[in-house]
Protein backbone atom coordinates (compact mmCIF):
# COMPACT_ATOMS: atom_id res chain seq x y z
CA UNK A 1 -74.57 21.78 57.42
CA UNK A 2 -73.89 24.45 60.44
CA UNK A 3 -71.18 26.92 60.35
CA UNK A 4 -69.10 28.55 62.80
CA UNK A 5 -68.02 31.63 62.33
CA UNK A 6 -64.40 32.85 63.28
CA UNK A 7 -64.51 36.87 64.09
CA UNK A 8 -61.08 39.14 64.53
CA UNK A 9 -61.43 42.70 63.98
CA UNK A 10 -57.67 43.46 63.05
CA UNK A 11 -58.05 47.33 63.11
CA UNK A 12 -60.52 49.78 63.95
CA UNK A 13 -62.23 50.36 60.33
CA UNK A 14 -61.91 46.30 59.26
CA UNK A 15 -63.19 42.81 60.07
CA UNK A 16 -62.17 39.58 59.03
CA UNK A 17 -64.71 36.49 58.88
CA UNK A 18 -63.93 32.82 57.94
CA UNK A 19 -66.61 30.69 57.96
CA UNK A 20 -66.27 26.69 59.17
CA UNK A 21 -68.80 24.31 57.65
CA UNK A 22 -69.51 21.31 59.71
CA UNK A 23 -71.58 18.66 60.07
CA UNK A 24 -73.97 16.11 58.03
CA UNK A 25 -71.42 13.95 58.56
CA UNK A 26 -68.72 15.78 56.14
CA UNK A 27 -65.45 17.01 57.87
CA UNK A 28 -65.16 20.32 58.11
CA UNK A 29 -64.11 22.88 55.31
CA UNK A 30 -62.91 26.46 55.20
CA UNK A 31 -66.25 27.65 53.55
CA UNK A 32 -65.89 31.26 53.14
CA UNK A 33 -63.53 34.34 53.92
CA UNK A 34 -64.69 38.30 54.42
CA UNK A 35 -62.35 41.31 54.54
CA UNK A 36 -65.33 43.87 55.32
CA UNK A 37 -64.80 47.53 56.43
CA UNK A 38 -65.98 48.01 60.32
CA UNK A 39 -69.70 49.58 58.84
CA UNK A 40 -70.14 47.15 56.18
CA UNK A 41 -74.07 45.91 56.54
CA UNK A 42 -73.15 42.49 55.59
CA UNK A 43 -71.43 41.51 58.55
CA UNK A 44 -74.78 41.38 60.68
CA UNK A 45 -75.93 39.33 57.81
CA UNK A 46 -72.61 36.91 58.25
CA UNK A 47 -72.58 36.52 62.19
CA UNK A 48 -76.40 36.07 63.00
CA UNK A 49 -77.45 32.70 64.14
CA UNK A 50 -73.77 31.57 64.32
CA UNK A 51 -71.69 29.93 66.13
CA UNK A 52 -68.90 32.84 66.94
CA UNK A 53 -65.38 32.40 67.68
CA UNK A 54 -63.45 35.53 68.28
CA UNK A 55 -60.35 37.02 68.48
CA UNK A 56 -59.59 39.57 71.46
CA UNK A 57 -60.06 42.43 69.43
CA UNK A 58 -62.97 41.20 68.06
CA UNK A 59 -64.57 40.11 71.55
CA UNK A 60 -65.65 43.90 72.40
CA UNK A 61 -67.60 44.03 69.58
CA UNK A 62 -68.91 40.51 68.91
CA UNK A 63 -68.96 38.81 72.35
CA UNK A 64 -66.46 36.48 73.96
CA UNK A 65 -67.19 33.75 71.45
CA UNK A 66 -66.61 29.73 72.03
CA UNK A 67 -63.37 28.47 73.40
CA UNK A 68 -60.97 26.25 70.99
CA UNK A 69 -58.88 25.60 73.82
CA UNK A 70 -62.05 24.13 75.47
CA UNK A 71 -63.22 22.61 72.71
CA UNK A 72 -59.69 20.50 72.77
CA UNK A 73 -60.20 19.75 76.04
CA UNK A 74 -64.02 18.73 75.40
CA UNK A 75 -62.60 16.08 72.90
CA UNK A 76 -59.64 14.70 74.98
CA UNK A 77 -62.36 13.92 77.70
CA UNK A 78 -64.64 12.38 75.26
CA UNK A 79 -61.73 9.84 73.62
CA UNK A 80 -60.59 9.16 77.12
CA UNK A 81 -64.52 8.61 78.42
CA UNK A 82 -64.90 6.52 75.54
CA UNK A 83 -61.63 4.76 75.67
CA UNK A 84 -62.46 3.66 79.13
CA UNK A 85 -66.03 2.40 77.59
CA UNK A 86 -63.89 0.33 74.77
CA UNK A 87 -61.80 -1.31 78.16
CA UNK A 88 -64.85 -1.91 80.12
CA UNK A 89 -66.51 -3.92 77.55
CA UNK A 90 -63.26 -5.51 76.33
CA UNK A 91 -62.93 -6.44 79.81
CA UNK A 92 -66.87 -7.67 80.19
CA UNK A 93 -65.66 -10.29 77.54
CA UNK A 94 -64.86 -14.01 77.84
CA UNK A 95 -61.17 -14.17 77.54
CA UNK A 96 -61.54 -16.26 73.58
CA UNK A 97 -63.17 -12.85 72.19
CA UNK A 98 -60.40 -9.97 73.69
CA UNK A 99 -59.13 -9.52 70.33
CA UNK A 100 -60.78 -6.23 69.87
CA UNK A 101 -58.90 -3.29 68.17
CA UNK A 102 -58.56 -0.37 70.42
CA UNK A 103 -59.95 2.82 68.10
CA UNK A 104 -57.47 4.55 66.65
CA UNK A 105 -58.06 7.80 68.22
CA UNK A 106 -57.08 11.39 66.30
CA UNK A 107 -54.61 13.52 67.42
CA UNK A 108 -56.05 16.69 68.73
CA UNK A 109 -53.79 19.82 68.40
CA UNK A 110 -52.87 21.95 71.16
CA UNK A 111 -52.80 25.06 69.71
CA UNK A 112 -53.32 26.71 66.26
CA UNK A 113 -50.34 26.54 63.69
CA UNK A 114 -49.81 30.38 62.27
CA UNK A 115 -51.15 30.95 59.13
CA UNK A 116 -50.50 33.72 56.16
CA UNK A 117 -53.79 34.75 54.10
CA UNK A 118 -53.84 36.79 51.19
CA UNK A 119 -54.61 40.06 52.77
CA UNK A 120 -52.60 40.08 56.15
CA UNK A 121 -55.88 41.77 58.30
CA UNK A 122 -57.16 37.96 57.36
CA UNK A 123 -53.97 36.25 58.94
CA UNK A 124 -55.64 36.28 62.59
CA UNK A 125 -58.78 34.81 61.81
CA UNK A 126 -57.59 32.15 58.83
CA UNK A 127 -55.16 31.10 62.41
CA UNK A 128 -57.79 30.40 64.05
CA UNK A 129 -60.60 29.31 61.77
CA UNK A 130 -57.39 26.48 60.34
CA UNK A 131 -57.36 25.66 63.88
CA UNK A 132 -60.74 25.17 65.08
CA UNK A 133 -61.52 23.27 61.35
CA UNK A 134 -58.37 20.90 62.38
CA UNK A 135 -60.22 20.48 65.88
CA UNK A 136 -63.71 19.71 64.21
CA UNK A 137 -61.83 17.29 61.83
CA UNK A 138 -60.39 15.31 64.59
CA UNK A 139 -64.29 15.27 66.63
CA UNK A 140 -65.47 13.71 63.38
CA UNK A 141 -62.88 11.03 63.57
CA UNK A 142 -63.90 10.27 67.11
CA UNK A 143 -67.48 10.28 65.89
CA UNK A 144 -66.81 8.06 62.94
CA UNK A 145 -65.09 5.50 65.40
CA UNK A 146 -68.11 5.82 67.98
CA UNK A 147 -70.30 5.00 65.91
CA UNK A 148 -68.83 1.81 64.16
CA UNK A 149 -68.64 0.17 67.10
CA UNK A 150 -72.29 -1.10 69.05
CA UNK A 151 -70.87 -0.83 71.88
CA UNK A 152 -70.27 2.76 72.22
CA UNK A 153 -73.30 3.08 70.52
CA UNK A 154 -74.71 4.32 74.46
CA UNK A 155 -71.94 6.76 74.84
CA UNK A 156 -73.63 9.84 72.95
CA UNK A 157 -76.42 7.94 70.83
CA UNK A 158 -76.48 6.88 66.95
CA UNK A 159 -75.99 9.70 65.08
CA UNK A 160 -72.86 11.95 64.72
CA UNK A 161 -72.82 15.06 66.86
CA UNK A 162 -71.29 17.95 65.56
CA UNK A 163 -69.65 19.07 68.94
CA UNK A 164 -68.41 17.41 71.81
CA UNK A 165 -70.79 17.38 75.12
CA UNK A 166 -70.07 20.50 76.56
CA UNK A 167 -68.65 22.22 73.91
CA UNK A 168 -69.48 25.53 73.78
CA UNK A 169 -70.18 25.92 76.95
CA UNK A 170 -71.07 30.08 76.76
CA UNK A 171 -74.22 30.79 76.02
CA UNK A 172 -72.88 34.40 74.57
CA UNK A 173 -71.07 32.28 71.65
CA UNK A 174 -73.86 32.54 69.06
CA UNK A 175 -74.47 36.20 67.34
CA UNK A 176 -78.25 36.79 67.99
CA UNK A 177 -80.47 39.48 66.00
CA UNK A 178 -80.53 42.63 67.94
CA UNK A 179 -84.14 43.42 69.46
């Protein structure tokens, strides 16, 4: 299981973390949640090797981060790509077999839904982390629809992915150790 790790830095002296377990084929779960003063040791420890989203304030300090308004865009294009696959092969059928049920494709959210954690500094990031989890949960429905149907087998292999092809696209997005 891989994690992404949501980043805001609501004031000078604190950071917030929530950490997004994906993969292995499980949908993805709010895994873990960090109030941590500004100094605190741990946070290196928490962002290393990750795949970072972050807030604005927390940008300066931790790096752009991926997009979630690319990664809904990565997974409309991916349902529509495949939708057109599930037509073109409907359509490569003798006219006795078009029964076919289109997939029933997720709903992909626009934006993130505001959100109230227990400490308030947390509010920003929990936002966020709900809303790229949501996102991630939806990808894993396209997945699981991929990859029950042969056909679409071609269209990204036979195993899940955990992200959607180019999704994230920054190479800046993951927290390496300093040299």
């Amino acid at each position: 299981m891989s994690g992404i790790i949501v980043v805001d830095q609501p004031t000078d002296e604190r950071v917030a973390i929530w950490q997004v377990s994906v993969g292995d084929g499980l949908e993805s779960t709010m895994a873990g949640a960090w109030v941590l003063p500004a100094d605190d040791e741990r946070i290196d420890g928490l962002v290393r090797g990750r795949l970072l989203v972050t807030t604005e304030p927390a940008a300066g300090r931790f790096g752009a981060g991926a997009d979630p308004a690319a990664l809904v865009t990565a997974i409309r294009e991916e349902i529509a790509d495949l939708d057109r696959a599930f037509a073109g092969h409907l359509a490569s059928l003798p006219s006795t077999r078009r029964s076919l049920v289109r997939p029933r494709w997720p709903s992909v959210p626009d934006a993130a839904t505001p959100e109230s954690a227990g400490d308030p500094l947390a509010s920003r990031a929990l936002t966020l982390a709900r809303w790229v989890s949501d996102l991630l949960t939806a990808w894993d429905e396209v997945e699981s629809q991929r990859l029950t149907r042969p056909f679409l087998l071609s269209s990204g292999g036979e195993t899940a992915r955990d992200h959607p092809p180019g999704w994230p696209a920054a190479p800046e997005t993951t927290q390496e150790e300093a040299a």
